[in-house]
N, C-alpha and C. Protein backbone atom coordinates (compact mmCIF):
# COMPACT_ATOMS: atom_id res chain seq x y z
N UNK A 1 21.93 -79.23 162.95
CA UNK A 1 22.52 -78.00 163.42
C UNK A 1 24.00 -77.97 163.06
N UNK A 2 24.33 -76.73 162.74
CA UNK A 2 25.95 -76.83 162.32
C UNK A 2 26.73 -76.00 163.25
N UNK A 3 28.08 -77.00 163.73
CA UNK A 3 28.41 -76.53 165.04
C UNK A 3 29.92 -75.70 164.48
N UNK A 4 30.39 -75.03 165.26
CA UNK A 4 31.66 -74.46 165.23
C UNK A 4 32.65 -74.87 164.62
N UNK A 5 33.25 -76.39 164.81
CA UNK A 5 33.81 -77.15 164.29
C UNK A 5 33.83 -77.47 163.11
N UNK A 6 32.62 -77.48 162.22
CA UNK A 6 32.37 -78.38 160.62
C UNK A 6 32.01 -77.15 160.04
N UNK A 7 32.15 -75.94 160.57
CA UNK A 7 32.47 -74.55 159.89
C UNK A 7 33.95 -74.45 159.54
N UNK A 8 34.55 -74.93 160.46
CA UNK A 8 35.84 -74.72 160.78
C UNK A 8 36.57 -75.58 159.78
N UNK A 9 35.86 -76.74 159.70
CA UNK A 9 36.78 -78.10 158.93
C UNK A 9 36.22 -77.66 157.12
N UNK A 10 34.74 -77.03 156.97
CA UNK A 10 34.64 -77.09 155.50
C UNK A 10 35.66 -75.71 155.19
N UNK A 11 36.20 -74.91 155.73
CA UNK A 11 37.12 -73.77 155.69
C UNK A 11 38.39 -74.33 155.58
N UNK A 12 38.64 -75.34 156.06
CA UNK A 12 39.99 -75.92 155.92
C UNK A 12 40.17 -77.01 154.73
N UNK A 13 38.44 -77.33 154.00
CA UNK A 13 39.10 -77.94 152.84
C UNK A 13 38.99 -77.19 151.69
N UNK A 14 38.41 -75.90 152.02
CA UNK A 14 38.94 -74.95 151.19
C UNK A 14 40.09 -74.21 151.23
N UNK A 15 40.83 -74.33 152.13
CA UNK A 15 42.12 -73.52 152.23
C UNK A 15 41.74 -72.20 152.51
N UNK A 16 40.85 -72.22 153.52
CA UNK A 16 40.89 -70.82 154.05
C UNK A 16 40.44 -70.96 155.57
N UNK A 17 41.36 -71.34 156.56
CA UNK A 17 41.28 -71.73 157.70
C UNK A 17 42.30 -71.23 158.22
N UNK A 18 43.29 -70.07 157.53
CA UNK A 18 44.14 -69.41 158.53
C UNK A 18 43.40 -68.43 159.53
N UNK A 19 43.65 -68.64 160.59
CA UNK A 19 42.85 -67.99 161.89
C UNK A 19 43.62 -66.81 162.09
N UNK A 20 42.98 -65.40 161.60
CA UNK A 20 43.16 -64.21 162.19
C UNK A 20 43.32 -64.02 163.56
N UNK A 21 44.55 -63.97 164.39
CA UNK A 21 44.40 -63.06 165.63
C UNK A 21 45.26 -61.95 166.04
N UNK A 22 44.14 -61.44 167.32
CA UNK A 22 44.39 -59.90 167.36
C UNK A 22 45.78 -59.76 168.17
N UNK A 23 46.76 -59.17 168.07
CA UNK A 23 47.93 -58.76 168.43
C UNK A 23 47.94 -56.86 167.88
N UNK A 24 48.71 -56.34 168.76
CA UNK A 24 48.75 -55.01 169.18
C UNK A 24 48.98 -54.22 168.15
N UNK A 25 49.14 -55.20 166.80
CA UNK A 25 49.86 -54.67 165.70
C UNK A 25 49.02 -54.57 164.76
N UNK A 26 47.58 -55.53 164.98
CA UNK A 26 46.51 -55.35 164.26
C UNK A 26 46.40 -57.03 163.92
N UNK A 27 45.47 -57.53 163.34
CA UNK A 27 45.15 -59.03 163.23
C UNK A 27 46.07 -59.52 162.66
N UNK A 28 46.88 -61.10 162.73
CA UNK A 28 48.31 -61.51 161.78
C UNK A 28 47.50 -62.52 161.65
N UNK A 29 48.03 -63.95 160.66
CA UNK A 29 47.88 -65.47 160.65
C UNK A 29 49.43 -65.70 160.89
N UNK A 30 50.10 -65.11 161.30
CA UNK A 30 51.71 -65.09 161.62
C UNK A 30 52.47 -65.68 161.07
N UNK A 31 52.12 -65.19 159.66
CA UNK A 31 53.61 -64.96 158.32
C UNK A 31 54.42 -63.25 158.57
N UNK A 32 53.79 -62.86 159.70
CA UNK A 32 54.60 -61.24 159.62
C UNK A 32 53.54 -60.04 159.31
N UNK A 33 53.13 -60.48 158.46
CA UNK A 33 52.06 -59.51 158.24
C UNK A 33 50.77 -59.12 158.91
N UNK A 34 50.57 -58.10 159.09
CA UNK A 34 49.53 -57.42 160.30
C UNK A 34 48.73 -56.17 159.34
N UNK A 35 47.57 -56.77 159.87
CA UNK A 35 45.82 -56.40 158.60
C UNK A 35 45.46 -55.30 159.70
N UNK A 36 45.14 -54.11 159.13
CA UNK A 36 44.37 -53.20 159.82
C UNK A 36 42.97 -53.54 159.30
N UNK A 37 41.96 -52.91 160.21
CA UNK A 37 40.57 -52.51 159.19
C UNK A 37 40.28 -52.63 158.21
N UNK A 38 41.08 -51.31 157.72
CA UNK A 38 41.12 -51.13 156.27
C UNK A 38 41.01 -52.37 155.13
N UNK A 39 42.43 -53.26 155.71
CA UNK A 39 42.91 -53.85 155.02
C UNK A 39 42.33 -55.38 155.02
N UNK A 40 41.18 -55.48 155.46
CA UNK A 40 39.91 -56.55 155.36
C UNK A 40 38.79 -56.31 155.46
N UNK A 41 38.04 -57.59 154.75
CA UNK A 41 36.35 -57.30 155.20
C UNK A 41 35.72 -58.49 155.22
N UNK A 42 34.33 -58.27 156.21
CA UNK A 42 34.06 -59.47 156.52
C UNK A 42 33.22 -60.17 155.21
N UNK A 43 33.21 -61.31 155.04
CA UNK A 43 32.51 -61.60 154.27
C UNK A 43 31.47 -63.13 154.63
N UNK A 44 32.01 -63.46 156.15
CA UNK A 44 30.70 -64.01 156.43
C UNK A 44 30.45 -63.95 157.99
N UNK A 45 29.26 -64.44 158.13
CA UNK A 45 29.38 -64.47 159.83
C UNK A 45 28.25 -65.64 159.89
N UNK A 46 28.71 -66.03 161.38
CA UNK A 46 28.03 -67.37 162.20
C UNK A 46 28.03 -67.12 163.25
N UNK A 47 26.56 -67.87 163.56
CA UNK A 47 26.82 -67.58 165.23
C UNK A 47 26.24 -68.46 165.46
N UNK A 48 26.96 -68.87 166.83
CA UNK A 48 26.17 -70.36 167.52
C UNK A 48 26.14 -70.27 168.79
N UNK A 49 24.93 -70.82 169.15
CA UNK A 49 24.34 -70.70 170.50
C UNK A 49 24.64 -72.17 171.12
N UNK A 50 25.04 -71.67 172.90
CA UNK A 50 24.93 -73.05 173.24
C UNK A 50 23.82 -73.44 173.67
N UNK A 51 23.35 -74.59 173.70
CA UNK A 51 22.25 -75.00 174.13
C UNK A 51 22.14 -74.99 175.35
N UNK A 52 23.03 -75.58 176.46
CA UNK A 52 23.10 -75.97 177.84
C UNK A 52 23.94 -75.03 178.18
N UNK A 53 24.93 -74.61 177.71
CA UNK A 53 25.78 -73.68 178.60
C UNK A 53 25.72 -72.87 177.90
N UNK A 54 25.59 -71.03 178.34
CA UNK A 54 25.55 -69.55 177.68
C UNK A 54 27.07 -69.85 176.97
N UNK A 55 27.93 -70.18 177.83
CA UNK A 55 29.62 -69.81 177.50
C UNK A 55 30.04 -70.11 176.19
N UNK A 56 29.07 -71.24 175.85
CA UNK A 56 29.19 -71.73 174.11
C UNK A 56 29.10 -71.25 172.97
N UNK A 57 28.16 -70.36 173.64
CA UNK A 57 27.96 -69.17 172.81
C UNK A 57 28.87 -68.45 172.21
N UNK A 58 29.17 -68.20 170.36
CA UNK A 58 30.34 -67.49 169.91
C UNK A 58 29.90 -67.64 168.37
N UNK A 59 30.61 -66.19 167.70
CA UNK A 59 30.39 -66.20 166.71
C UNK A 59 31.88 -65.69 165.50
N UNK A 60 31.76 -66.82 164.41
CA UNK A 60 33.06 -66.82 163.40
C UNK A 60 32.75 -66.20 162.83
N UNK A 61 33.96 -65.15 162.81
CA UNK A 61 33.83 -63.78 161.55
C UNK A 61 34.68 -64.65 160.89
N UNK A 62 34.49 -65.02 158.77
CA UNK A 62 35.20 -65.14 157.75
C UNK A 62 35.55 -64.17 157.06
N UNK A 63 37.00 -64.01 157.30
CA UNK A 63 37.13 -62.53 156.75
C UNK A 63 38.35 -62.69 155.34
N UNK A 64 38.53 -61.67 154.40
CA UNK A 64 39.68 -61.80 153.33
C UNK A 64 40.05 -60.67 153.65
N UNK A 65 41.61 -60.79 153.44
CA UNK A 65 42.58 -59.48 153.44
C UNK A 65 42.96 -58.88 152.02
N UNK A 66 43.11 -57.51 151.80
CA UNK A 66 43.29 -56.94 150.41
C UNK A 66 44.34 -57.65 149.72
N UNK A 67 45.27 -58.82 150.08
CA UNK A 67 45.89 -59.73 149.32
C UNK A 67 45.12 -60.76 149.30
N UNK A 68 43.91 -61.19 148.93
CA UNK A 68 43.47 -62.61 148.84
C UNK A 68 43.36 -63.17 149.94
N UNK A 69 44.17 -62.97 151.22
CA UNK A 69 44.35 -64.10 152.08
C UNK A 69 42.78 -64.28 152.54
N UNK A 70 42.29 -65.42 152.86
CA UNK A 70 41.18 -65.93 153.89
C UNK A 70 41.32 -66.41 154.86
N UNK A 71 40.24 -66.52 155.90
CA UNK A 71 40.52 -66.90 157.00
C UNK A 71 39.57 -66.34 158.27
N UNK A 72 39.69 -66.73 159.31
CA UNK A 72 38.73 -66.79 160.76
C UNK A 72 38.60 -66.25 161.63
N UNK A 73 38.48 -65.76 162.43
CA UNK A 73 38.71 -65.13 163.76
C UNK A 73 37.01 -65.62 164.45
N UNK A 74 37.36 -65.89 165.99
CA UNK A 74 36.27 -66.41 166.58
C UNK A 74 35.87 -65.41 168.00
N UNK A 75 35.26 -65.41 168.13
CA UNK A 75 34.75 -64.42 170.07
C UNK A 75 33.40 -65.17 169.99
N UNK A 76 33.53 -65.27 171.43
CA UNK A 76 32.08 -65.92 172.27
C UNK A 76 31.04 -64.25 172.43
N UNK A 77 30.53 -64.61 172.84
CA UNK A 77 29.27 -63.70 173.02
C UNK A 77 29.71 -62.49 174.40
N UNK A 78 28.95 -61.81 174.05
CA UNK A 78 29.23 -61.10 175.47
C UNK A 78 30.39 -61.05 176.89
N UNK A 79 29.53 -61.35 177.39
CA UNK A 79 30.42 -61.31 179.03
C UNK A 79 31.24 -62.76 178.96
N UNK A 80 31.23 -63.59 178.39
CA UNK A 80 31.85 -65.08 177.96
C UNK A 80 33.24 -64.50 177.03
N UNK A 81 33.45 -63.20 176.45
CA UNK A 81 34.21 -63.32 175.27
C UNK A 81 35.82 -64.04 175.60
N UNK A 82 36.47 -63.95 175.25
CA UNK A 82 37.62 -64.64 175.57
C UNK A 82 38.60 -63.98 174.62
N UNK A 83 38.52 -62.32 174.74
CA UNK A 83 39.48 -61.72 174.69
C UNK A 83 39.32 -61.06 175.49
N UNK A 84 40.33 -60.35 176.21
CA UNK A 84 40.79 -59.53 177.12
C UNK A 84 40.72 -58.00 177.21
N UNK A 85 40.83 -57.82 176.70
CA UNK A 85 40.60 -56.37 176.95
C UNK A 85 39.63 -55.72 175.36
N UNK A 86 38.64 -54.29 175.51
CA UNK A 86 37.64 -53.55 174.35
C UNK A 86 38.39 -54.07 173.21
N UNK A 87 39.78 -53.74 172.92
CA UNK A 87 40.38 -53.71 171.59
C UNK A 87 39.65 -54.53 170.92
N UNK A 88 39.36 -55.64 170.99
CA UNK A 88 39.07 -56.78 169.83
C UNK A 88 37.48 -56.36 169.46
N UNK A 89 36.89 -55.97 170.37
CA UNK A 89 35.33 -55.65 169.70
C UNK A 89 35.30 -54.21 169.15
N UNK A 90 36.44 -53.08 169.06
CA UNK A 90 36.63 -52.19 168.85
C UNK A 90 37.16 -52.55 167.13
N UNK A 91 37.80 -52.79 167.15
CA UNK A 91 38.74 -53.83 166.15
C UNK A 91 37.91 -54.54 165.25
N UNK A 92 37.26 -55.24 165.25
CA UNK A 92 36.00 -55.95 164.56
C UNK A 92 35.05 -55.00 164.09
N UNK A 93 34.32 -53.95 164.87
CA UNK A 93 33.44 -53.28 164.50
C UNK A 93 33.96 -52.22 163.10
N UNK A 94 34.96 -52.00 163.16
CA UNK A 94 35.69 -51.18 161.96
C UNK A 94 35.39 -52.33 160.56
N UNK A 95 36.19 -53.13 160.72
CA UNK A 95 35.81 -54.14 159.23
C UNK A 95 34.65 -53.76 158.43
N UNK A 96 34.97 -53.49 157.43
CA UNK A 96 33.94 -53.70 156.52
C UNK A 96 32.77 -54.68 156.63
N UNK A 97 31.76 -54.96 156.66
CA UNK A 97 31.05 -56.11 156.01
C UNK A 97 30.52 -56.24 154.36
N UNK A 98 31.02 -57.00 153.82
CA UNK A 98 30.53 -57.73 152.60
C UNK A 98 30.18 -59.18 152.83
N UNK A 99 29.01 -59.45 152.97
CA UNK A 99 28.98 -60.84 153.00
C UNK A 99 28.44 -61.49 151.72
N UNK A 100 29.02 -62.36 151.46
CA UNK A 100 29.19 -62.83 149.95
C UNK A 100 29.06 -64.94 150.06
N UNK A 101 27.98 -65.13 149.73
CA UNK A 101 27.80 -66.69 150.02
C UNK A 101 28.82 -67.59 149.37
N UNK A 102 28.73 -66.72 148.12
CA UNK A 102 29.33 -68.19 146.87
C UNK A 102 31.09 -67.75 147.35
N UNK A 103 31.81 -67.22 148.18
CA UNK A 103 32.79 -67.54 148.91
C UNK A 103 33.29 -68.28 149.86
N UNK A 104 32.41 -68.94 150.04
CA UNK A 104 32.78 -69.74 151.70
C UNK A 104 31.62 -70.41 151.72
N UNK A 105 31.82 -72.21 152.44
CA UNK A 105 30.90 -73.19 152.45
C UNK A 105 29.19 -72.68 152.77
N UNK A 106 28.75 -73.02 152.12
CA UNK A 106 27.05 -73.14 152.65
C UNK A 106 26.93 -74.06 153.28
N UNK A 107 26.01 -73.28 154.42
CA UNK A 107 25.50 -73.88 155.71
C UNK A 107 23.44 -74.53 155.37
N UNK A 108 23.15 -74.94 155.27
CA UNK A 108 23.70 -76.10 156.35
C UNK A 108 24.89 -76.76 155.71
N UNK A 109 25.65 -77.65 156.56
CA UNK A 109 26.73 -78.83 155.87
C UNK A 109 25.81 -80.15 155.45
C-alpha cells in the first residue's frame, strides 16, 4: 500500500514537492507568487484511506502552474478536512483536471 508520505518523498526526488497553500490571495509555495484557477491544473490525484482511524483519510492534489512550477496541496476527507473555512474546496473544484501519468511517480512505489 502506498502511504502519503512515499508520495510525498518520490515528489521530492523529483523536485516537485513545493506544497501549494491556500492563502486569501489564491494558492502560493511562498516565493510571492499567488496561482489562481486559471493559472493551474491538476494533473494527479491520490487518495488514501485510513484504515483504523476515518481522520487519515486525505487526498494529494499534484498540481503545475502555467510557469512550470510543480507541486502538492493535501485535504483530508470530508468532515476531517483541515482547512477552515468552504474556500479551499471551492478553490480546488475550479482547477482544471489533466491527469497525466508519465509526469509524476507511478504508484505503486
Amino acid at each position: 500500500m502506498t502511504t502519503l508520505s512515499q508520495v510525498i518523498e518520490k515528489l521530492r526526488l523529483k523536485r516537485q514537492d513545493n506544497e501549494f497553500i491556500l492563502k486569501p490571495e489564491g494558492f502560493t509555495i511562498g516565493h510571492g507568487k499567488f496561482y489562481q484557477p486559471h493559472d493551474l491544473k491538476i494533473i494527479r490525484t491520490y487518495r488514501f484511506e485510513g484504515e483504523s482511524d476515518p481522520s487519515d483519510s486525505s487526498i494529494l492534489y499534484v498540481m503545475e502552474g502555467n510557469d512550470g512550477t510543480r507541486g502538492y496541496s493535501v485535504d483530508a476527507y470530508g468532515a476531517f478536512s483541515n482547512h477552515d473555512d468552504v474556500h479551499y474546496s471551492e478553490f480546488i473544484l475550479k482547477i482544471p483536471v489533466e491527469e497525466s501519468e508519465e509526469q509524476i511517480p507511478e504508484a505503486p512505489f
